[in-house]
C-alpha atoms as a PDB file:
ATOM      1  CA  UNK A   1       0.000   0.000   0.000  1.00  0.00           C
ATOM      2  CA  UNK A   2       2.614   2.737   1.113  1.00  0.00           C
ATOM      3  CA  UNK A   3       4.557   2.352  -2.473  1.00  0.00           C
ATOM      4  CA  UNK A   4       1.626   4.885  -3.557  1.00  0.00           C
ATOM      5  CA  UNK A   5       3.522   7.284  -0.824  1.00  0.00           C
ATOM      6  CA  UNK A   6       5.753   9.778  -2.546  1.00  0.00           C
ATOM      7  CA  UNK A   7       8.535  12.299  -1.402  1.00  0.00           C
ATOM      8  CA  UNK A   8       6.562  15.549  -2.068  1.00  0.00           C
ATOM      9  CA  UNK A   9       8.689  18.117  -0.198  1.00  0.00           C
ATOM     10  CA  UNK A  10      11.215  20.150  -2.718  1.00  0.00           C
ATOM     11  CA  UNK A  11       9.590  19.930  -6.260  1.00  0.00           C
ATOM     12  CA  UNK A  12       8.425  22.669  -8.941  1.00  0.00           C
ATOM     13  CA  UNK A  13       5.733  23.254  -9.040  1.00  0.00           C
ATOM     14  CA  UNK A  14       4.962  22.285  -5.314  1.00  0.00           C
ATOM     15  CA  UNK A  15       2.962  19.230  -4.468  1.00  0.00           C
ATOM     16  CA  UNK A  16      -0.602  20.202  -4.546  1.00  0.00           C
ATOM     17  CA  UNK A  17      -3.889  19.396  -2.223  1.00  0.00           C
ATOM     18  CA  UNK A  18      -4.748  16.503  -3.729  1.00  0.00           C
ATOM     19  CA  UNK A  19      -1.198  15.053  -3.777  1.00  0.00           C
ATOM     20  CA  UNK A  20      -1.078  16.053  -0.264  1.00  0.00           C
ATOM     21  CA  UNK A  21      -4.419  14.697   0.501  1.00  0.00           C
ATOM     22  CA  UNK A  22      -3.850  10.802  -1.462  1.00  0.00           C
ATOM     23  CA  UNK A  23      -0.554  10.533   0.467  1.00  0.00           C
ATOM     24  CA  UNK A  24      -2.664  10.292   3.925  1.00  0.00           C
ATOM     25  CA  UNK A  25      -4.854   8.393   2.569  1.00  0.00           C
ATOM     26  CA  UNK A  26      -2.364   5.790   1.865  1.00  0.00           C
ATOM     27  CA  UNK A  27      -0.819   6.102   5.313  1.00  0.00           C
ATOM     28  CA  UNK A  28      -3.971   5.882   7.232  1.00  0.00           C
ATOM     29  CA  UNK A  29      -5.069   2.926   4.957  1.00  0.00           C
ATOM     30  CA  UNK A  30      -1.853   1.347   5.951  1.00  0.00           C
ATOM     31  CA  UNK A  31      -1.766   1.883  10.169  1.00  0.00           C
ATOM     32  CA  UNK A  32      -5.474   0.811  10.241  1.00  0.00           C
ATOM     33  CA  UNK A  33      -4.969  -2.243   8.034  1.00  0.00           C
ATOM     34  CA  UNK A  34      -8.120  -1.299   5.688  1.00  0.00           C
ATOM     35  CA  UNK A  35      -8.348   0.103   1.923  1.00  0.00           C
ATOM     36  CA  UNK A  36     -11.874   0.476   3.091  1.00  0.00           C
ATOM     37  CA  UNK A  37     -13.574   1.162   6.171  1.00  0.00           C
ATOM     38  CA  UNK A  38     -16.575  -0.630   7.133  1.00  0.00           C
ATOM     39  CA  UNK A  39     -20.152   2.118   7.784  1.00  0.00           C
ATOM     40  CA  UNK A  40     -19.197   2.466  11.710  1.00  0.00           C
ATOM     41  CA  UNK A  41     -15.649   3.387  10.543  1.00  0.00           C
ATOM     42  CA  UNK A  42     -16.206   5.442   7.498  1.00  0.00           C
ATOM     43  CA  UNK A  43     -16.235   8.736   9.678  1.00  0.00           C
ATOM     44  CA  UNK A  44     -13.617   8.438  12.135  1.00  0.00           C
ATOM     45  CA  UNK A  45     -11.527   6.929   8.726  1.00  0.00           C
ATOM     46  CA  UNK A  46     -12.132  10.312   7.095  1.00  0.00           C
ATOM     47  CA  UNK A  47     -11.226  12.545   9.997  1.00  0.00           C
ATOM     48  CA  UNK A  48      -7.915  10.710  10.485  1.00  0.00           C
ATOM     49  CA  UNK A  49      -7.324  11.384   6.430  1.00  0.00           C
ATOM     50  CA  UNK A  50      -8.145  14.752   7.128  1.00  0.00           C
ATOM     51  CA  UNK A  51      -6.082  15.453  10.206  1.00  0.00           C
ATOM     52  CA  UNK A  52      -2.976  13.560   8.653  1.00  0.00           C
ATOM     53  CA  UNK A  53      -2.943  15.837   5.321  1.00  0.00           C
ATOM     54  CA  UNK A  54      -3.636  18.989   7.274  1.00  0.00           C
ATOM     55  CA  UNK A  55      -0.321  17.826   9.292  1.00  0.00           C
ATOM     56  CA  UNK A  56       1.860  16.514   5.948  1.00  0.00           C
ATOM     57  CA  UNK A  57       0.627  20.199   4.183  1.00  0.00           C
ATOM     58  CA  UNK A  58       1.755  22.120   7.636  1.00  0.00           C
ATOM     59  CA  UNK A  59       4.928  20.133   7.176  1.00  0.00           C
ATOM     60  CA  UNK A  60       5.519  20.653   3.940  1.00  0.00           C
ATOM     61  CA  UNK A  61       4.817  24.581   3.774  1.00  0.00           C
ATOM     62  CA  UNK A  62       7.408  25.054   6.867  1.00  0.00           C
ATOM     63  CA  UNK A  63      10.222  22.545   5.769  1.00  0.00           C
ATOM     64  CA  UNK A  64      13.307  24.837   4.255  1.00  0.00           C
ATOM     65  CA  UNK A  65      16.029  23.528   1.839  1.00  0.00           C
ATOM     66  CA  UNK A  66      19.011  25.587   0.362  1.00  0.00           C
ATOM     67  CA  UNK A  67      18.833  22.618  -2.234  1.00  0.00           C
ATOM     68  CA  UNK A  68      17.142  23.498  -5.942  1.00  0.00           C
ATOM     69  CA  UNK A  69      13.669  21.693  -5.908  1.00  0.00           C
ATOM     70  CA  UNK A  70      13.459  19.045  -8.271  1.00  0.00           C
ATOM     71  CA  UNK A  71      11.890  18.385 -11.538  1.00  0.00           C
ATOM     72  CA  UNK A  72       8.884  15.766 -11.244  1.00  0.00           C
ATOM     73  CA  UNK A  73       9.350  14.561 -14.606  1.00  0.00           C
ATOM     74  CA  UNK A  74      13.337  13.395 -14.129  1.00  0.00           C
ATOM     75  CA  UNK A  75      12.690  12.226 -10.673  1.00  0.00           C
ATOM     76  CA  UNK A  76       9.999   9.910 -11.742  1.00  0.00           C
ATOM     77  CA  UNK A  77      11.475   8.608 -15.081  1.00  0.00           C
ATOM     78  CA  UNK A  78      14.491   7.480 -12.312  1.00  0.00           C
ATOM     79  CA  UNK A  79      11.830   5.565 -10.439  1.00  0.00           C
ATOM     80  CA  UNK A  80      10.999   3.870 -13.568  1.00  0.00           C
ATOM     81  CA  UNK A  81      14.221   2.729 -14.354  1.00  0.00           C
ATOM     82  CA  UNK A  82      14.914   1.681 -10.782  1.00  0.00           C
ATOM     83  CA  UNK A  83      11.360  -0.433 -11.439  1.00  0.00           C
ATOM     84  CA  UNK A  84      12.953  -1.614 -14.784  1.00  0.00           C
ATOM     85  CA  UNK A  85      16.006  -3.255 -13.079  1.00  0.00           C
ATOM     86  CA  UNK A  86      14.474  -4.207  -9.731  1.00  0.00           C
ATOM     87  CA  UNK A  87      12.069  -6.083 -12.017  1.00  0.00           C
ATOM     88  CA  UNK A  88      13.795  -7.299 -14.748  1.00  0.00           C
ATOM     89  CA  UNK A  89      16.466  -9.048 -12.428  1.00  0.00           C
ATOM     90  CA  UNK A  90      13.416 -11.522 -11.209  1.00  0.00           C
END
């Protein structure tokens, strides 16, 4: 599940809500061991998605780097080749 979790901090352009908001709701899909709550968890579910991006955002808007942000579209062709060999070696 947490593969879906990506290093957002330091990019151009900067990692938006809804990158923000899918990252937590991988994480709290992974600590409570469900991709989907059941009806007498939907709500708490949601509130803990909401409370963890409002924390990653507050994070991520007060972290400071001297390094130059990175380009999205290098950084993820990388990944891809790191896929390529990690999966072409099995």
């Amino acid at each position: 599940m947490c593969r879906n979790i990506r290093t957002l901090y330091n990019f151009e352009p900067p990692a938006t809500d809804d990158e923000v908001h899918a990252a937590a709701l991988q994480y709290v899909r992974k600590i409570s061991g469900s991709t989907k709550p059941s009806q007498a968890n939907a709500e708490a579910f949601e509130r803990a998605v909401e409370a963890v991006a409002a924390v990653s955002r507050t994070l991520l808007d007060e972290l400071t780097t001297s390094a130059p942000p990175k380009n999205r579209e290098v950084e993820a062709a990388k990944m891809r080749a790191r896929a390529a060999k990690r999966y072409q070696a099995a």
